[in-house]
C-alpha atoms as a PDB file:
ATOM      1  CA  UNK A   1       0.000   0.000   0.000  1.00  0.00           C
ATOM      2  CA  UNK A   2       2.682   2.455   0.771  1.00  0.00           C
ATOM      3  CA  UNK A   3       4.495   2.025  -2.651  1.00  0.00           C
ATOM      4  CA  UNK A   4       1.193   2.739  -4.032  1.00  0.00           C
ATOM      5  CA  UNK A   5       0.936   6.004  -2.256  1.00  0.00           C
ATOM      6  CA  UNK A   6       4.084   7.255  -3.423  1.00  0.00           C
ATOM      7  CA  UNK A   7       3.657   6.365  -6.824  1.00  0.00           C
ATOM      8  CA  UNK A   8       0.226   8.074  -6.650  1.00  0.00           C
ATOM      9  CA  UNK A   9       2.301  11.098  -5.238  1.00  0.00           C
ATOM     10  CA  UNK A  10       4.837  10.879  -7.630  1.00  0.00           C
ATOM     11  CA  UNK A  11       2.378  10.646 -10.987  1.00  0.00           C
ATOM     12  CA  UNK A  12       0.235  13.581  -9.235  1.00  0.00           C
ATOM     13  CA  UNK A  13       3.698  15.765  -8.802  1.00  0.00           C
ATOM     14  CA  UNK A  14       4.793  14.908 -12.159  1.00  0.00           C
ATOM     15  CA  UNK A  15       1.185  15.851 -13.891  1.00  0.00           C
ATOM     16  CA  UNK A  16       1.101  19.152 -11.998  1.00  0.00           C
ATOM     17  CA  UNK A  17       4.964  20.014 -13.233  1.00  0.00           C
ATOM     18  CA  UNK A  18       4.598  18.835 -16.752  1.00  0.00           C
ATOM     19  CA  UNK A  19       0.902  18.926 -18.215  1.00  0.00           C
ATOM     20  CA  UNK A  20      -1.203  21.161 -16.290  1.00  0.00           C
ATOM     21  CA  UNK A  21      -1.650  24.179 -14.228  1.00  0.00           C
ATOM     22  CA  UNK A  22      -3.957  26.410 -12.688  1.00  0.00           C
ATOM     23  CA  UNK A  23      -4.017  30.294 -12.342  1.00  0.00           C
ATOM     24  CA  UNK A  24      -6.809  32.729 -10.635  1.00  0.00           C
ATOM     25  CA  UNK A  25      -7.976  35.311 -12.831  1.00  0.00           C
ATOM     26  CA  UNK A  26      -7.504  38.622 -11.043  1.00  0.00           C
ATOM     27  CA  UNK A  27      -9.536  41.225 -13.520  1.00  0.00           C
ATOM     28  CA  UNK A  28     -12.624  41.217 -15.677  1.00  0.00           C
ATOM     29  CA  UNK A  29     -10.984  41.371 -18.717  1.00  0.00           C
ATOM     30  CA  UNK A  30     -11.723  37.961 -19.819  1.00  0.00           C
ATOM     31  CA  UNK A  31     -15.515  37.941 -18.717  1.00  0.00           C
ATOM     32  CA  UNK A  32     -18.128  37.043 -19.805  1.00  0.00           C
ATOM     33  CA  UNK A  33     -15.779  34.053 -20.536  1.00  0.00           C
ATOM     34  CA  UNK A  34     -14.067  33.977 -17.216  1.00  0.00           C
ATOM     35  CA  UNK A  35     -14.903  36.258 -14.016  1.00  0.00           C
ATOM     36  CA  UNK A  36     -12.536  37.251 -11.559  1.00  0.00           C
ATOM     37  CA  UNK A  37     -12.294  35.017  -8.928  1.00  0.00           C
ATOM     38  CA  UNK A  38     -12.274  31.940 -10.470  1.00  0.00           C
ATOM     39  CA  UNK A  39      -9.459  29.552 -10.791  1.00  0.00           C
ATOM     40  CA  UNK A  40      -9.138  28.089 -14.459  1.00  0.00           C
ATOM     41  CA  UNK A  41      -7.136  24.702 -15.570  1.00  0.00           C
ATOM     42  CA  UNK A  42      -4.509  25.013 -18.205  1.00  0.00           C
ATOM     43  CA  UNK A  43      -2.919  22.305 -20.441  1.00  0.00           C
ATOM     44  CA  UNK A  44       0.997  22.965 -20.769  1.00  0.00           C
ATOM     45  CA  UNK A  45       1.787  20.978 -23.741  1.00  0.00           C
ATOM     46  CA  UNK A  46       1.677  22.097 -27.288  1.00  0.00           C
ATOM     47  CA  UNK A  47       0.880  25.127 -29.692  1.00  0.00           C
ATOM     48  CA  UNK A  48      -1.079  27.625 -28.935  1.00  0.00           C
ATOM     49  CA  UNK A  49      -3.439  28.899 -32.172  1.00  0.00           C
ATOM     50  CA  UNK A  50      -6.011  31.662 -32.750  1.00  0.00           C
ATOM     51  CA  UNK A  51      -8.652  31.893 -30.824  1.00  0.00           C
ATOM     52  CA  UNK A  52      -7.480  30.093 -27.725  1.00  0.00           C
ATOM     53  CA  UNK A  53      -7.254  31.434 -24.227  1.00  0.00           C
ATOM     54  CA  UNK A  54      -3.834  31.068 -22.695  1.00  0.00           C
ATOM     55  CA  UNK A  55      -2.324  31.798 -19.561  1.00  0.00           C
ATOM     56  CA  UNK A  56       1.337  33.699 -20.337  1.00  0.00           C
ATOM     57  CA  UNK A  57       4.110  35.321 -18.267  1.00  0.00           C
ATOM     58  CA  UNK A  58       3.743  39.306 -19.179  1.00  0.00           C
ATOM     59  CA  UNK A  59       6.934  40.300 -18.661  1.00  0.00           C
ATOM     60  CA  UNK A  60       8.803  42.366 -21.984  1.00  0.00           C
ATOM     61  CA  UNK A  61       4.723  42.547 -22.906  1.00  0.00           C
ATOM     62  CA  UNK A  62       2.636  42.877 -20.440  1.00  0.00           C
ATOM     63  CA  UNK A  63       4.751  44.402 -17.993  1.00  0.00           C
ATOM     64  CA  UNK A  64       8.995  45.273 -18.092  1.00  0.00           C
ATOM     65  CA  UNK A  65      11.279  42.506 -18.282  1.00  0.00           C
ATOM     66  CA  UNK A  66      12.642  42.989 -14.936  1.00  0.00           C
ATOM     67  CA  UNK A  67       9.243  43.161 -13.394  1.00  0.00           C
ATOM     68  CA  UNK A  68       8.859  39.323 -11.825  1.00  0.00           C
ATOM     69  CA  UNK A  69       7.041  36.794 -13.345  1.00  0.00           C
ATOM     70  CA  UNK A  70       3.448  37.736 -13.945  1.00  0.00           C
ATOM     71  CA  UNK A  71       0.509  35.199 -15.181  1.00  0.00           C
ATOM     72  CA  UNK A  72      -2.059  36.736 -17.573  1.00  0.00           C
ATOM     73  CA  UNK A  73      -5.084  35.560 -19.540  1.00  0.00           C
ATOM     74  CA  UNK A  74      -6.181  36.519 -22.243  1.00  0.00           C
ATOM     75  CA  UNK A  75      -7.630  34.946 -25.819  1.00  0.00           C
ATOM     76  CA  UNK A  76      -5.065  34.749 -28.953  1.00  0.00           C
ATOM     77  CA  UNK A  77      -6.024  36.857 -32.039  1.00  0.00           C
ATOM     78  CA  UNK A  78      -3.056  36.647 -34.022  1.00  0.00           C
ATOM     79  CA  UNK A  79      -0.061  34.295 -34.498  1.00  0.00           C
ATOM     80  CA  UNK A  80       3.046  35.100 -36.291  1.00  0.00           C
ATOM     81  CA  UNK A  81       2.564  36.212 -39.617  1.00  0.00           C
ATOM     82  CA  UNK A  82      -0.986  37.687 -39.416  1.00  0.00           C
ATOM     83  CA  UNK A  83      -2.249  41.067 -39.860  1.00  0.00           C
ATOM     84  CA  UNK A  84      -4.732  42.219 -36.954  1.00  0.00           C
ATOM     85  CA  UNK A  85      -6.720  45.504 -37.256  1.00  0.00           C
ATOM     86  CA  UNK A  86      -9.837  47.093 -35.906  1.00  0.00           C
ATOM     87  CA  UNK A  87     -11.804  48.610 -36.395  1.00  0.00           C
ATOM     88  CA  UNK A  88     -14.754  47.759 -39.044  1.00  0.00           C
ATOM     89  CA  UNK A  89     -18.147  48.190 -37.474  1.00  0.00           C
ATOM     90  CA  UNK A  90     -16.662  47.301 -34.194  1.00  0.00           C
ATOM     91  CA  UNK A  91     -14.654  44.118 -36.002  1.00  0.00           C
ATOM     92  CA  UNK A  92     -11.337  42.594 -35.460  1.00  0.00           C
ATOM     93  CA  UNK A  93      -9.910  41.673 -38.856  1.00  0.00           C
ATOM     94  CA  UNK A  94      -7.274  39.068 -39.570  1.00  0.00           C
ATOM     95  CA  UNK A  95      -5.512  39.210 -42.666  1.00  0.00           C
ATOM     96  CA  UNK A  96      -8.169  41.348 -44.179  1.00  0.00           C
ATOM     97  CA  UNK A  97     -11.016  38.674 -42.472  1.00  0.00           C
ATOM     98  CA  UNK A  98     -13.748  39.684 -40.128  1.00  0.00           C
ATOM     99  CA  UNK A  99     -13.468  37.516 -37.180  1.00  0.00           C
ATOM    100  CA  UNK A 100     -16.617  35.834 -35.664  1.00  0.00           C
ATOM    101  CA  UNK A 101     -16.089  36.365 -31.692  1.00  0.00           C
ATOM    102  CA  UNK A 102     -19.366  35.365 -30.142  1.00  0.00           C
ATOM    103  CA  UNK A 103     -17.876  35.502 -26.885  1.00  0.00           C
ATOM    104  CA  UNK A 104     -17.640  39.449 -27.004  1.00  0.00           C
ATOM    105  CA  UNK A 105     -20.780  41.084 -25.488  1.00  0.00           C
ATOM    106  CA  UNK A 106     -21.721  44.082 -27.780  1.00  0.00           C
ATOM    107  CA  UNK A 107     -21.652  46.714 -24.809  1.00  0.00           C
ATOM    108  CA  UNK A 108     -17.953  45.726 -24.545  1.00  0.00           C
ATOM    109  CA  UNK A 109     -16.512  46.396 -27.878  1.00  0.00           C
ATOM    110  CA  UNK A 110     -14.074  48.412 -28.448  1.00  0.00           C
ATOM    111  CA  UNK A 111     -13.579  50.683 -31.709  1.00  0.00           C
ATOM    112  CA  UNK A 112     -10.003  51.929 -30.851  1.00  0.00           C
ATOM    113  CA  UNK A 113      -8.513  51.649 -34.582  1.00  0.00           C
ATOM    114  CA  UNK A 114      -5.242  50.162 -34.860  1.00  0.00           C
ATOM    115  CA  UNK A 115      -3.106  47.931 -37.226  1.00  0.00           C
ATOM    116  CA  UNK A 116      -0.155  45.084 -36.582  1.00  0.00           C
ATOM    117  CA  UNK A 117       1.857  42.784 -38.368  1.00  0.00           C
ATOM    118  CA  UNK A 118       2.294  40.036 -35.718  1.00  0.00           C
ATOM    119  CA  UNK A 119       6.268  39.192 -35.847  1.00  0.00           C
ATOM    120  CA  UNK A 120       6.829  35.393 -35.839  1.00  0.00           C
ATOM    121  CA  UNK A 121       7.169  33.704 -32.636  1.00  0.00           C
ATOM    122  CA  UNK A 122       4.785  36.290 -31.079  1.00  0.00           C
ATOM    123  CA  UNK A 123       1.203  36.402 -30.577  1.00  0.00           C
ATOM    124  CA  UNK A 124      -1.500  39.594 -30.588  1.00  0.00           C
ATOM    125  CA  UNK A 125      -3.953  38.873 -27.279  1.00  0.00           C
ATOM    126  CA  UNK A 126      -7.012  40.826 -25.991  1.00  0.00           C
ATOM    127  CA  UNK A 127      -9.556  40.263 -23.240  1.00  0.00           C
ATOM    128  CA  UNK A 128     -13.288  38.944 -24.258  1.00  0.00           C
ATOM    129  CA  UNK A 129     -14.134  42.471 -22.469  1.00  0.00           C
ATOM    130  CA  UNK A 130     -12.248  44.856 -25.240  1.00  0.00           C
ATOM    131  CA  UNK A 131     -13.475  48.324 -23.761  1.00  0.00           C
ATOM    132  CA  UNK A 132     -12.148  46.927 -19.919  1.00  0.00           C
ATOM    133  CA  UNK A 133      -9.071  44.869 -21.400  1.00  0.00           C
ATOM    134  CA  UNK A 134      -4.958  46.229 -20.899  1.00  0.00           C
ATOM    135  CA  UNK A 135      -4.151  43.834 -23.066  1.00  0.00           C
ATOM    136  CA  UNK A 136      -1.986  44.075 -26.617  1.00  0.00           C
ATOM    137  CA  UNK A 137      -3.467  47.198 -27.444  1.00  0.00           C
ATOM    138  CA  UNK A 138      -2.682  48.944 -24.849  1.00  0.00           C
ATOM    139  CA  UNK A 139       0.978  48.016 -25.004  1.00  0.00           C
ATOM    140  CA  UNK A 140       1.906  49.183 -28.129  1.00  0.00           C
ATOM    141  CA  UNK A 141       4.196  51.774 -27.747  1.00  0.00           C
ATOM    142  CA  UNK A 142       5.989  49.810 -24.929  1.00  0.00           C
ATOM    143  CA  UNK A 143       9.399  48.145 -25.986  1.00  0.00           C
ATOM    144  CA  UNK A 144       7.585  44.997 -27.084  1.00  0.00           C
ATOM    145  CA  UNK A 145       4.929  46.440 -28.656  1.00  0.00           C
ATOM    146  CA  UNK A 146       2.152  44.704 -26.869  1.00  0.00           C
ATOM    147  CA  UNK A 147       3.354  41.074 -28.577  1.00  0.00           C
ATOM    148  CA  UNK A 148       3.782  37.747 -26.607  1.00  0.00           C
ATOM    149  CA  UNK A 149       6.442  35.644 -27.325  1.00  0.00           C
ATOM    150  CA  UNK A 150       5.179  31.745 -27.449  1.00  0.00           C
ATOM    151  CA  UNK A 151       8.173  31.027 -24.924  1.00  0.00           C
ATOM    152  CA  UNK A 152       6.114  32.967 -22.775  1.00  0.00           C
ATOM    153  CA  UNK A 153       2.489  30.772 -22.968  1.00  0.00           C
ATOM    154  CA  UNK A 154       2.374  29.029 -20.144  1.00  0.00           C
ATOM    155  CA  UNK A 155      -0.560  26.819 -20.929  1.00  0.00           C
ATOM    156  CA  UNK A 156      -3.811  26.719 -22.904  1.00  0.00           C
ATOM    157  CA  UNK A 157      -7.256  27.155 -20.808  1.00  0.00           C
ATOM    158  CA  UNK A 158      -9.134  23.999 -20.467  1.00  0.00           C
ATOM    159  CA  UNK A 159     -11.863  24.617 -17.673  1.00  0.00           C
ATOM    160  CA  UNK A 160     -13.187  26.620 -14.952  1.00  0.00           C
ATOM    161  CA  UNK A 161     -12.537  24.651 -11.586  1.00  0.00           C
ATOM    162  CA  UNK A 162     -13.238  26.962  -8.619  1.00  0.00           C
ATOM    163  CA  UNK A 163     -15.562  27.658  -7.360  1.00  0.00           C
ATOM    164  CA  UNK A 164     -17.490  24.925  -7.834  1.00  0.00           C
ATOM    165  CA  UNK A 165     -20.701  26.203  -8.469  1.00  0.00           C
ATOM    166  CA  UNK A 166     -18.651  27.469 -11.585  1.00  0.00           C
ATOM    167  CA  UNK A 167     -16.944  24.866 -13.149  1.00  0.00           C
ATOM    168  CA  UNK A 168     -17.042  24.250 -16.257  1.00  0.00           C
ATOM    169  CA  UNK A 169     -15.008  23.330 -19.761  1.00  0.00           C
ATOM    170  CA  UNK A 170     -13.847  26.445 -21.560  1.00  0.00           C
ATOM    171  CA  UNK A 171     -16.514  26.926 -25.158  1.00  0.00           C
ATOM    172  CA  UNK A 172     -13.843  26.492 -27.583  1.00  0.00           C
ATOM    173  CA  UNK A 173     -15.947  29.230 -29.950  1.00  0.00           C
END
């Protein structure tokens, strides 16, 4: 029974180091997707792709590089390579493409206009609630221009797990 219990220990360990995490969102800037408060699940393996919401470590994006390590979330609109502009009629456009996002609420888009080329190896994030959101936007002018470096995704959002009366698997929408 005991060598049971410390492989159990060991597997659990390993799991939590390896394949998943989990982070507390702090803001609104994700809801209606996520609320503040609640404790989300993250997968740590593999890419990352439009569309997804990730947990990342802000620093040289987010916040300096010498600030310590801070966990965001926020959902990816552009991977290396694409184009990302607002605003038509309230629209994000990538690579000249409206982009359906059913999971923004109409009293919180944003129409700030702006226009990247996401640099490869980076990504272009903003929070489900644009007009409430410091997210890519707002970091433009900063030394990384509001872009993520992948090296810097931490995970990819899988579920809501606390509290309980909240849990739930992330829409993939």
């Amino acid at each position: 029974m005991g060598l049971a219990a410390v492989a159990g220990v060991a597997i659990a360990v390993a799991v939590n180091a390896w394949l998943l995490g989990v982070t507390q969102l702090t803001s609104a800037s994700m809801s209606p997707t996520l609320d503040p408060g609640e404790r989300v699940l993250f997968w740590k393996v593999g890419g990352v792709d439009r569309g997804d919401v990730i947990v990342f470590d802000g620093r040289d994006s987010m916040v300096p590089a010498e600030h310590p390590p801070a966990e965001f979330v926020k959902r990816v609109i552009g991977i290396g390579g694409d184009r990302v502009s607002c605003c038509t009629a309230g629209r994000i456009l990538v690579n000249g493409v409206p982009v359906a996002e059913p999971y923004v609420s109409p009293s919180a888009v944003d129409h700030t206009a702006f226009e990247v080329q996401v640099p490869p190896g980076k990504l272009w994030v903003m929070g489900d609630q644009r007009n409430r959101s410091a997210d890519s936007r707002a970091h433009l002018g900063d030394p990384g221009g509001g872009f993520v470096s992948v090296d810097r995704v931490s995970g990819r959002v899988l579920a809501v797990v606390w509290p309980a009366r909240a849990a739930r698997w992330l829409d993939e929408s």
